[in-house]
N, C-alpha and C. Protein backbone atom coordinates (compact mmCIF):
# COMPACT_ATOMS: atom_id res chain seq x y z
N UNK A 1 29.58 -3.30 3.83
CA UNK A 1 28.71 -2.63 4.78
C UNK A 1 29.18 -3.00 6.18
N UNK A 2 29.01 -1.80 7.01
CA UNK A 2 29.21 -2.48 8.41
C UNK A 2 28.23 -2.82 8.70
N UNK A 3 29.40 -4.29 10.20
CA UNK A 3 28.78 -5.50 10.28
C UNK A 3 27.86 -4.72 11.20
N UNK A 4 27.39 -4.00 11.97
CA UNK A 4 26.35 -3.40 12.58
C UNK A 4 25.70 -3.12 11.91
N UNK A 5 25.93 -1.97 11.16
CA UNK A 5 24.47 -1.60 9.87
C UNK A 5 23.66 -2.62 9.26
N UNK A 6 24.49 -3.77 9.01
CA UNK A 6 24.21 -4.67 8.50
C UNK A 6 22.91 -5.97 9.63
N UNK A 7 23.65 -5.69 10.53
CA UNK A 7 22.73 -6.51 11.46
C UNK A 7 21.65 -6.23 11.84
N UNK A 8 21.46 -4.73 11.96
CA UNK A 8 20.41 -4.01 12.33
C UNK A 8 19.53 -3.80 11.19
N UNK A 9 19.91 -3.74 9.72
CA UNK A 9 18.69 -4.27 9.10
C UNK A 9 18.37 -5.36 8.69
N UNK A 10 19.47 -6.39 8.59
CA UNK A 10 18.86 -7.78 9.11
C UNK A 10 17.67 -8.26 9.80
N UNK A 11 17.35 -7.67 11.18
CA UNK A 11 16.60 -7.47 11.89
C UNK A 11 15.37 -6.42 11.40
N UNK A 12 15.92 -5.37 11.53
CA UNK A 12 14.38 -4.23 10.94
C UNK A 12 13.97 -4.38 9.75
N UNK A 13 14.50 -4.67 8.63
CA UNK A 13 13.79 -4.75 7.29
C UNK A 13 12.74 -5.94 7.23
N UNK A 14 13.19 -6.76 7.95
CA UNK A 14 11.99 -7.66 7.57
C UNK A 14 10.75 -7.36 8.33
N UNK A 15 10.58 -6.34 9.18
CA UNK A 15 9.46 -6.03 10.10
C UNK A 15 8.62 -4.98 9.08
N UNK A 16 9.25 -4.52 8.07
CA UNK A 16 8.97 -3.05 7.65
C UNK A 16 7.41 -3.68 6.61
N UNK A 17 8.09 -5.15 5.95
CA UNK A 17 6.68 -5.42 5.57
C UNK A 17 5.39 -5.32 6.03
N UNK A 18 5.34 -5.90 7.48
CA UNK A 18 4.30 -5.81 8.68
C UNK A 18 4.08 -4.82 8.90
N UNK A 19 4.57 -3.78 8.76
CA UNK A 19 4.34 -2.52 9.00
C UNK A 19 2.91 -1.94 8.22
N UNK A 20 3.92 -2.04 6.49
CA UNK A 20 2.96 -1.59 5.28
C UNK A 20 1.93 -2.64 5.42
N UNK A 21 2.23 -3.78 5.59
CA UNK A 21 0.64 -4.25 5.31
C UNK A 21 -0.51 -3.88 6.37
N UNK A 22 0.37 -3.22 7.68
CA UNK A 22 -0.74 -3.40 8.82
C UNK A 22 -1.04 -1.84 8.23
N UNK A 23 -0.29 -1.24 7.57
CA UNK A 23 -1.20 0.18 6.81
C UNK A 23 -1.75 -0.32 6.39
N UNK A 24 -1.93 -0.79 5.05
CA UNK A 24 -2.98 -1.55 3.79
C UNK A 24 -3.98 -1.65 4.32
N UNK A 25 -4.51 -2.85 5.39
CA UNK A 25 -5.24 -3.38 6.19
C UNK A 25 -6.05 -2.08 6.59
N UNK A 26 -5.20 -1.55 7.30
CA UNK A 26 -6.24 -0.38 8.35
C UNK A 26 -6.53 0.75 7.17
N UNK A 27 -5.60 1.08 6.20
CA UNK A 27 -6.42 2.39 5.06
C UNK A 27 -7.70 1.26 4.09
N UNK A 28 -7.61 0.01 4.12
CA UNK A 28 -8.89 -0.78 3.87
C UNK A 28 -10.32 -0.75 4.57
N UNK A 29 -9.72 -0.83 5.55
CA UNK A 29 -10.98 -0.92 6.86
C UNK A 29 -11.26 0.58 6.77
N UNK A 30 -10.62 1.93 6.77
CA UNK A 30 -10.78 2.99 7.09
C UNK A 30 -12.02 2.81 5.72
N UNK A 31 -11.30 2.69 4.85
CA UNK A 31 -12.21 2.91 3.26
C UNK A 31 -13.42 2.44 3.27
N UNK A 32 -13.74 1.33 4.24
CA UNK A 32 -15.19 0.43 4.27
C UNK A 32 -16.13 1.21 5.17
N UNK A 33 -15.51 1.95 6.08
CA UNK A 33 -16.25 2.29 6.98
C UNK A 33 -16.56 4.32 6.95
N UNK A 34 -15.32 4.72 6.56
CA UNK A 34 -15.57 5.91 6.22
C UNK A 34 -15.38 6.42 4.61
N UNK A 35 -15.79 5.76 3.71
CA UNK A 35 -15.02 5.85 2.01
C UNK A 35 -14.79 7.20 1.80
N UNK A 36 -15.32 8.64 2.24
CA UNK A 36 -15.07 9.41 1.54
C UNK A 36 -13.55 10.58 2.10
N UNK A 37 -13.86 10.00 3.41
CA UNK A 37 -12.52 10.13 4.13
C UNK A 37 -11.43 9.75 3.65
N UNK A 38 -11.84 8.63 3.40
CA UNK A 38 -10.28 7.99 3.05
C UNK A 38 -10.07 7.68 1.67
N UNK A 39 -11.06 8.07 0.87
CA UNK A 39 -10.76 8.24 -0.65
C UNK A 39 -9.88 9.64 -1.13
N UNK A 40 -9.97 11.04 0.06
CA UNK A 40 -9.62 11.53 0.46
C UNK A 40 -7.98 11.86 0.62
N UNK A 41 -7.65 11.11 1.57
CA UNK A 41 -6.36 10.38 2.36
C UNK A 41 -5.07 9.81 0.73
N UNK A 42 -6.51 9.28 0.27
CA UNK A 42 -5.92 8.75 -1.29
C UNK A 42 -5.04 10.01 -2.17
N UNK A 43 -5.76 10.94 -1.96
CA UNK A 43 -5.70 11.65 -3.19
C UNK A 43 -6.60 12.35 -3.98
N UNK A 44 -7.96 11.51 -3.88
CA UNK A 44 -9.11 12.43 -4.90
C UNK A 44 -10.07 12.85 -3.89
N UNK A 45 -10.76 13.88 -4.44
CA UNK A 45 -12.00 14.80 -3.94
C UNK A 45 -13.30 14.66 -5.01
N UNK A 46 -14.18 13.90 -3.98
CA UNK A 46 -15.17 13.72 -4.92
C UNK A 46 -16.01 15.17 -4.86
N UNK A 47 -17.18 14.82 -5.78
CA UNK A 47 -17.89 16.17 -6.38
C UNK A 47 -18.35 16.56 -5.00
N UNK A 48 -19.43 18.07 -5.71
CA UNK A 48 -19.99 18.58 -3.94
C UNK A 48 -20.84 17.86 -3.51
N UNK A 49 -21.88 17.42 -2.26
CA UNK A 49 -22.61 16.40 -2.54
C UNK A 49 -23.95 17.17 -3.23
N UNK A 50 -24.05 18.47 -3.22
CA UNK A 50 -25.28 18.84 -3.78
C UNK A 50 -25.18 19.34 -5.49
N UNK A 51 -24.23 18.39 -6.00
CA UNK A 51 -24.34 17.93 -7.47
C UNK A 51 -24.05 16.46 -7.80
N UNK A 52 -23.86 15.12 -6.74
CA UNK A 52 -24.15 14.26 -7.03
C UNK A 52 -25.35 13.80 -6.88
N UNK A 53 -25.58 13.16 -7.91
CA UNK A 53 -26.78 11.84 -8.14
C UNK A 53 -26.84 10.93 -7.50
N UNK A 54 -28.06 10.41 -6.78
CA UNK A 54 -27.98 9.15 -6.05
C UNK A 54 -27.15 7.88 -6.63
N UNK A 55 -27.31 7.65 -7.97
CA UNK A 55 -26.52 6.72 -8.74
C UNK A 55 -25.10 6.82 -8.87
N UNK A 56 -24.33 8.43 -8.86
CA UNK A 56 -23.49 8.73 -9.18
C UNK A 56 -22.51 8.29 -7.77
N UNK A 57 -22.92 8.85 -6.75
CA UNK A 57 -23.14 8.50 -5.14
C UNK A 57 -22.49 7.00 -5.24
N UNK A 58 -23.34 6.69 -5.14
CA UNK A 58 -23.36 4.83 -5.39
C UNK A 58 -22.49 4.30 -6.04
N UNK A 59 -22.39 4.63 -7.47
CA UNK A 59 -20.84 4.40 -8.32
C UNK A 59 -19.81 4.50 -7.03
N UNK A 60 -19.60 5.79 -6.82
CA UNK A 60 -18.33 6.80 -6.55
C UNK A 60 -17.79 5.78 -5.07
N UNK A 61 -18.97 5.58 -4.51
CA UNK A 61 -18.90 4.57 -3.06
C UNK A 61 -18.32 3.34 -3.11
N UNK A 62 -18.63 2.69 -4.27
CA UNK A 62 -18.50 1.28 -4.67
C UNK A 62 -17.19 1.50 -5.23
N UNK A 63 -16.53 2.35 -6.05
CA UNK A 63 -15.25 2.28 -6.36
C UNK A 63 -14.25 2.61 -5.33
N UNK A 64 -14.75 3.19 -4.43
CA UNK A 64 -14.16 3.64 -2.75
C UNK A 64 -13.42 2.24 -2.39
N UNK A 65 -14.99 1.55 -2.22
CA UNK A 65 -15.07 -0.21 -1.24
C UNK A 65 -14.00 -1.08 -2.01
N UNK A 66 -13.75 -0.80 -3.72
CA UNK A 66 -12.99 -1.42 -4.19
C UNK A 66 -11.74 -1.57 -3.57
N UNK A 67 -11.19 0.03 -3.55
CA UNK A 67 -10.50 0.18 -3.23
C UNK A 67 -9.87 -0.27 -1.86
N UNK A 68 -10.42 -0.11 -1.62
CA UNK A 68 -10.49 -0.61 0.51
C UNK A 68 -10.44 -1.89 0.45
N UNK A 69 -11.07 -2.86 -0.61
CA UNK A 69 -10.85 -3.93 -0.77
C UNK A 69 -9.77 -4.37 -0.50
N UNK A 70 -8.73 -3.80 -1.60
CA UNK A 70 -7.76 -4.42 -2.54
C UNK A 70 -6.84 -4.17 -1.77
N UNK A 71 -6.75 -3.06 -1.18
CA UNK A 71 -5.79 -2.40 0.24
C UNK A 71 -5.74 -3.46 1.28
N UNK A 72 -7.44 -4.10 1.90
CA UNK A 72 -7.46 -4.68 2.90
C UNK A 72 -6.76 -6.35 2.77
N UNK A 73 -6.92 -6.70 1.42
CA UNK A 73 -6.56 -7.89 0.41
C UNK A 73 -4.72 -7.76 1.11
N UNK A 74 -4.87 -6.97 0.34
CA UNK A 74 -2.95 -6.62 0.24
C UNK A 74 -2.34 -6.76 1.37
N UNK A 75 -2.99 -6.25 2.46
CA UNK A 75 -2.37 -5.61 3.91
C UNK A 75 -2.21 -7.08 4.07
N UNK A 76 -3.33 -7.74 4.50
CA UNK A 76 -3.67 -9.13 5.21
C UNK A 76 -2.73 -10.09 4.71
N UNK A 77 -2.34 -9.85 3.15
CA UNK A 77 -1.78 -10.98 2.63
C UNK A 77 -0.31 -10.79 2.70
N UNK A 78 0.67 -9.35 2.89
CA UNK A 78 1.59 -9.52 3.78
C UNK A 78 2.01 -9.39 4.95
N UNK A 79 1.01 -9.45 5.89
CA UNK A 79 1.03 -9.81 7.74
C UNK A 79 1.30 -11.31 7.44
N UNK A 80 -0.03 -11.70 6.80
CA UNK A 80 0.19 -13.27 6.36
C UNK A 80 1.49 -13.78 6.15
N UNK A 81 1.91 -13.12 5.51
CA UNK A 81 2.97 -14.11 4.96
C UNK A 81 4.70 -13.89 5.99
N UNK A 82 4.59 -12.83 6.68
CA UNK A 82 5.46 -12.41 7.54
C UNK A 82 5.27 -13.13 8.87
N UNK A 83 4.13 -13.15 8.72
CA UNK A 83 3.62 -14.15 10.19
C UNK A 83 3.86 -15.08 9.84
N UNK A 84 3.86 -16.49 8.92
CA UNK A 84 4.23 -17.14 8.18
C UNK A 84 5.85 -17.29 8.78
N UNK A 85 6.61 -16.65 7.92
CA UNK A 85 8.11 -16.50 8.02
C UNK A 85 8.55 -16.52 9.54
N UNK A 86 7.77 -16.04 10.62
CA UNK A 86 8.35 -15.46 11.26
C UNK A 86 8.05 -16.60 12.69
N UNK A 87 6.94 -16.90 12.75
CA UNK A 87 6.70 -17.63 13.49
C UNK A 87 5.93 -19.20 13.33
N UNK A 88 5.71 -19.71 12.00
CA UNK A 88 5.62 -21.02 11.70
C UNK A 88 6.41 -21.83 12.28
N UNK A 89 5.63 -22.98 12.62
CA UNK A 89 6.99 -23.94 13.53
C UNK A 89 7.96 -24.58 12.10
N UNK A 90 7.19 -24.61 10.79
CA UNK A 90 8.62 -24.98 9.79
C UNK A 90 9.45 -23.89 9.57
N UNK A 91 8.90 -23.12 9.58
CA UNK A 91 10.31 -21.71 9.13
C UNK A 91 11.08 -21.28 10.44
N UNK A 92 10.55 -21.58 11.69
CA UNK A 92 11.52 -21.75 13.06
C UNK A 92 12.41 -22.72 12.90
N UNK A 93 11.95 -24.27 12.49
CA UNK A 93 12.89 -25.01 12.48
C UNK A 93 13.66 -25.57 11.23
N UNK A 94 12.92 -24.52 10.25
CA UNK A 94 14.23 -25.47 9.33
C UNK A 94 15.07 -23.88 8.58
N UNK A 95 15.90 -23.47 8.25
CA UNK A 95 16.54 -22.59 7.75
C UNK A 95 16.08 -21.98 5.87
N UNK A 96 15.39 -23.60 5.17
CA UNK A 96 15.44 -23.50 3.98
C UNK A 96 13.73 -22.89 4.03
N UNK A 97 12.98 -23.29 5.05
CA UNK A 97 11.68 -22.82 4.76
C UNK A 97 11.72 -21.75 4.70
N UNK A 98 12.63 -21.20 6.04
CA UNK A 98 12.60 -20.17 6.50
C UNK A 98 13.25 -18.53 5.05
N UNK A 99 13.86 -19.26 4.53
CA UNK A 99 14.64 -18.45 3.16
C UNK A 99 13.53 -18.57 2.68
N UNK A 100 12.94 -19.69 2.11
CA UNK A 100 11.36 -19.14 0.98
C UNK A 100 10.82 -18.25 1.45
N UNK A 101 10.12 -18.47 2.45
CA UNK A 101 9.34 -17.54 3.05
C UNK A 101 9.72 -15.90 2.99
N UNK A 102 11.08 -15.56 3.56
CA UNK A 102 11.70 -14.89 3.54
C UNK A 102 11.78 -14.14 1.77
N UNK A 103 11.90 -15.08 0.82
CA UNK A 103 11.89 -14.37 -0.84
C UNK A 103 10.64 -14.38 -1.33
N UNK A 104 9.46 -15.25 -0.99
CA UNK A 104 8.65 -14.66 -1.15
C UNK A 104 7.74 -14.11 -0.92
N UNK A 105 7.83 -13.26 0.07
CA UNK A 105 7.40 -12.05 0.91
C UNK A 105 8.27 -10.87 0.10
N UNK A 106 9.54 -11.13 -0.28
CA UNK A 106 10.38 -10.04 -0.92
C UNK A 106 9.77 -9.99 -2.28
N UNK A 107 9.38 -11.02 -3.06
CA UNK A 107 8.89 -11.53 -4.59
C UNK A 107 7.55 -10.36 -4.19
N UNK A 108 6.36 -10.58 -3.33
CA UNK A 108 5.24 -10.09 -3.08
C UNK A 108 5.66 -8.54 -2.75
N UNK A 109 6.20 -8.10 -2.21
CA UNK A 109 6.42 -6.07 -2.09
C UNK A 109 7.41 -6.12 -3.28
N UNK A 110 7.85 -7.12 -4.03
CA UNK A 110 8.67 -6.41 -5.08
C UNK A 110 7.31 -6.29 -6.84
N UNK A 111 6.36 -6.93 -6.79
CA UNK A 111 5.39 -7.13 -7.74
C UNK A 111 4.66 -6.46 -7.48
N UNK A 112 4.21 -5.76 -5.63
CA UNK A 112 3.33 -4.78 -5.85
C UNK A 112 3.79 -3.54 -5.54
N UNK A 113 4.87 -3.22 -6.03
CA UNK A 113 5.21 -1.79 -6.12
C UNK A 113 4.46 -1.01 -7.28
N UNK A 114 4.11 -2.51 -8.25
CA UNK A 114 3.08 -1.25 -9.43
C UNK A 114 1.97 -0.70 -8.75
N UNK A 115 1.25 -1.58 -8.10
CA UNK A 115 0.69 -0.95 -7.52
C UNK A 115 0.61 0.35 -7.12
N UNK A 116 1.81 0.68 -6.14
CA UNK A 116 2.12 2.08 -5.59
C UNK A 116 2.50 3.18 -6.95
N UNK A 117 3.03 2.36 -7.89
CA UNK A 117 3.60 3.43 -8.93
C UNK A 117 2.30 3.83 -9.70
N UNK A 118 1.06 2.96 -9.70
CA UNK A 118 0.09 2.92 -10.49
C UNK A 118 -0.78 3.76 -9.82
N UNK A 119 -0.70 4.08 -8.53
CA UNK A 119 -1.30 4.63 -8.10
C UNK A 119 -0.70 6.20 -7.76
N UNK A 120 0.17 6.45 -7.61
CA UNK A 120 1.12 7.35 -8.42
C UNK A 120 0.92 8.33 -9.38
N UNK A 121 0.34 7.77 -10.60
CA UNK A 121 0.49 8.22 -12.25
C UNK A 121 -0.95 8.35 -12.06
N UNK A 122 -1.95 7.82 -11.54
CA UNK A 122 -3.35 7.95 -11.53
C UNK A 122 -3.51 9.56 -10.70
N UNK A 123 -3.17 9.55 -9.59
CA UNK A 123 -3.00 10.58 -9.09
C UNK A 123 -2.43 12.26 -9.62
N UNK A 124 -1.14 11.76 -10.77
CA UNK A 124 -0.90 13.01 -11.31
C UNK A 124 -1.30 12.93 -12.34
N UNK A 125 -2.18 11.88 -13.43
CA UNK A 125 -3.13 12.07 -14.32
C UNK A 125 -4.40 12.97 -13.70
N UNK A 126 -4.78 12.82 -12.40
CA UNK A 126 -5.77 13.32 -12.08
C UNK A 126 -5.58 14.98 -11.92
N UNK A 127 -4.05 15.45 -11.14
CA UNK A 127 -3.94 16.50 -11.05
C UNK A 127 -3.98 17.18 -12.13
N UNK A 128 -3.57 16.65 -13.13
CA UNK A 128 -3.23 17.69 -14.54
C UNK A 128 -4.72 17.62 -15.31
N UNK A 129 -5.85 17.20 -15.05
CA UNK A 129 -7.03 17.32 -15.22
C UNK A 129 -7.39 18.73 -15.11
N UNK A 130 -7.83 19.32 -16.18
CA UNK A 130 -8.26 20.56 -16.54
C UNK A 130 -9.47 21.08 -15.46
N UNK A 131 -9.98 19.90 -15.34
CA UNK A 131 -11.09 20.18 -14.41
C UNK A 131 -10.56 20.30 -13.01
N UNK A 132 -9.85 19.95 -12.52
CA UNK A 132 -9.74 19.66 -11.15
C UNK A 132 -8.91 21.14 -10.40
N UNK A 133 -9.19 21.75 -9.73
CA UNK A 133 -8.68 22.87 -9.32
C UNK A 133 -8.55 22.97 -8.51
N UNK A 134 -7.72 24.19 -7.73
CA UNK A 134 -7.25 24.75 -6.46
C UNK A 134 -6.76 23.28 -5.35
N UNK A 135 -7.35 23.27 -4.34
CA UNK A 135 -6.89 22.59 -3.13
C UNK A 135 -6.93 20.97 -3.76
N UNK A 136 -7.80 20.88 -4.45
CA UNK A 136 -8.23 19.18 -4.92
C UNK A 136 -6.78 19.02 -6.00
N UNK A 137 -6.19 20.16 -6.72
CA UNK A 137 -5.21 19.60 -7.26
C UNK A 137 -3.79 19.52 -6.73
N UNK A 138 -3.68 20.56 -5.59
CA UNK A 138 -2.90 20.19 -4.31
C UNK A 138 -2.66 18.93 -4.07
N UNK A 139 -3.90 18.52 -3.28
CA UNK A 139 -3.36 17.42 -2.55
C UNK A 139 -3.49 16.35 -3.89
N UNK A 140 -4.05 16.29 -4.78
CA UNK A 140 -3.31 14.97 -5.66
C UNK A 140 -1.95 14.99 -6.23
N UNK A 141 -1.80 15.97 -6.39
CA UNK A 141 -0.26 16.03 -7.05
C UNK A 141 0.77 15.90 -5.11
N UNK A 142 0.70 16.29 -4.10
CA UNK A 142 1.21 15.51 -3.00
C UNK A 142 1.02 13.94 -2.54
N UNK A 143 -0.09 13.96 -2.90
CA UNK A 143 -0.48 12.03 -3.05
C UNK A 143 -0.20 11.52 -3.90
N UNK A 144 0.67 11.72 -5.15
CA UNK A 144 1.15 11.42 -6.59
C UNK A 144 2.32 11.37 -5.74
N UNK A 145 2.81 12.03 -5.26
CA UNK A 145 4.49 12.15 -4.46
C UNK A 145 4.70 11.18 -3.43
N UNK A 146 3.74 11.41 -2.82
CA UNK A 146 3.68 10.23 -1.23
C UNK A 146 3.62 8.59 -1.99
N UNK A 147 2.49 8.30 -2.87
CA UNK A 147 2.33 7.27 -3.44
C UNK A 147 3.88 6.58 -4.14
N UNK A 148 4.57 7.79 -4.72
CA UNK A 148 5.89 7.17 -5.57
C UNK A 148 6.77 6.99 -4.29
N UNK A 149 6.61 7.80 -3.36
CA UNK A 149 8.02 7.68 -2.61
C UNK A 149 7.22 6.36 -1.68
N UNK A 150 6.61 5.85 -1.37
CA UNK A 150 6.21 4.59 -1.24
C UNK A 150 6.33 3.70 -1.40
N UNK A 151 6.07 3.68 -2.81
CA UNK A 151 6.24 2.20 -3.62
C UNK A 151 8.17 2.46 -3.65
N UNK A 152 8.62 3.42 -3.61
CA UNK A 152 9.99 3.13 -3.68
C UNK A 152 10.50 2.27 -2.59
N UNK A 153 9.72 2.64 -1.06
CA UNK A 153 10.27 1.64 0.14
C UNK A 153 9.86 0.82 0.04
N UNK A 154 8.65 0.55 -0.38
CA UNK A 154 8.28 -1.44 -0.48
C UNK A 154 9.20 -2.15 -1.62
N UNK A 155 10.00 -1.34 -2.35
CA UNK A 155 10.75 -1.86 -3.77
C UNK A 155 11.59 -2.08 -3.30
N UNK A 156 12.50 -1.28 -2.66
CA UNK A 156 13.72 -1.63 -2.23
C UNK A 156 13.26 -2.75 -0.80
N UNK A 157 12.36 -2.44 -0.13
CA UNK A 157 12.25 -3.37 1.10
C UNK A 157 12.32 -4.88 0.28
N UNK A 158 11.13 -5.18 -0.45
CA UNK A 158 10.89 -6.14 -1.63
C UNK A 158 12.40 -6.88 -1.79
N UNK A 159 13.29 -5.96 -2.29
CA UNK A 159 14.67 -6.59 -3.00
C UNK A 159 15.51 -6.64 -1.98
N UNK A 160 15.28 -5.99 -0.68
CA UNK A 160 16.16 -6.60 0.07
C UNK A 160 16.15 -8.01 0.87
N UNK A 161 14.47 -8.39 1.06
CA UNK A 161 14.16 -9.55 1.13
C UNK A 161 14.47 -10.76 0.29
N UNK A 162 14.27 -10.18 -0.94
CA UNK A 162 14.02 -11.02 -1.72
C UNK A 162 15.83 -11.84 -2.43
N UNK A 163 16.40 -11.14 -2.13
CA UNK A 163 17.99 -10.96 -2.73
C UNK A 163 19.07 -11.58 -1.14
């Protein structure tokens, strides 16, 4: 590889984590504060509201917050760990911290790419749902696409860290 190409993602790949997690983070927070928006954003379309049930409502919300959870979980925990790498006074001063840190931040986007792939296959399980029609099966089968080509950049980002 050239030694430029090479230097320049030296430099940018390791930012790209900070990137996705500062997505994670903020499509978390979006999910807590607006869930149906950004359940949305996801991929699925919940029912009309004048055929959900207050209970059903409530389910549908709470699996939202999960979600937003696990996003906000994720995001935080690779800022964390990039912030970590990047500016700890041991991984400034010693070279070997600085490599852990460095693989496992790559180990962490390389384990949660199922994630992205899982979320992926959920999405075009959902589209091919008999029930689900017109515009709602649109955009899941494009959020089935966005989701894979995703988890493909945190995979390869993942292994370039990590390797």
């Amino acid at each position: 590889m050239d030694n430029t190409v090479s230097q320049f993602l030296g430099k940018a790949v390791p930012a790209v984590p900070f990137f996705l997690g500062l997505m994670g983070a903020g499509m978390g927070i979006y999910s807590l504060t607006s869930p149906y928006e950004a359940i949305r954003g996801f991929g699925l379309r919940g029912p009309p509201a004048d055929k959900a049930t207050p209970q059903a409502d409530a389910y549908q919300k709470s699996l939202i917050y999960a979600y937003g959870i696990r996003n906000l979980g994720v995001g935080l925990g690779s800022m964390g760990l990039f912030a970590f790498g990047q500016f700890h006074p041991l991984c400034r001063s010693n070279p070997v911290a600085a490599a852990v840190a460095r693989k496992a931040l790559g180990l962490t986007l390389l384990t949660g790419t199922v994630v992205g792939l899982l979320d992926a296959w959920l999405m075009r399980q959902y589209a091919q749902d008999l029930s689900v029609v017109g515009e709602a099966k649109e955009e899941a089968k494009k959020a089935s696409t966005s989701h894979a080509m995703t988890a493909v950049v945190i995979f390869a980002t993942g292994l370039f860290l990590y390797l």
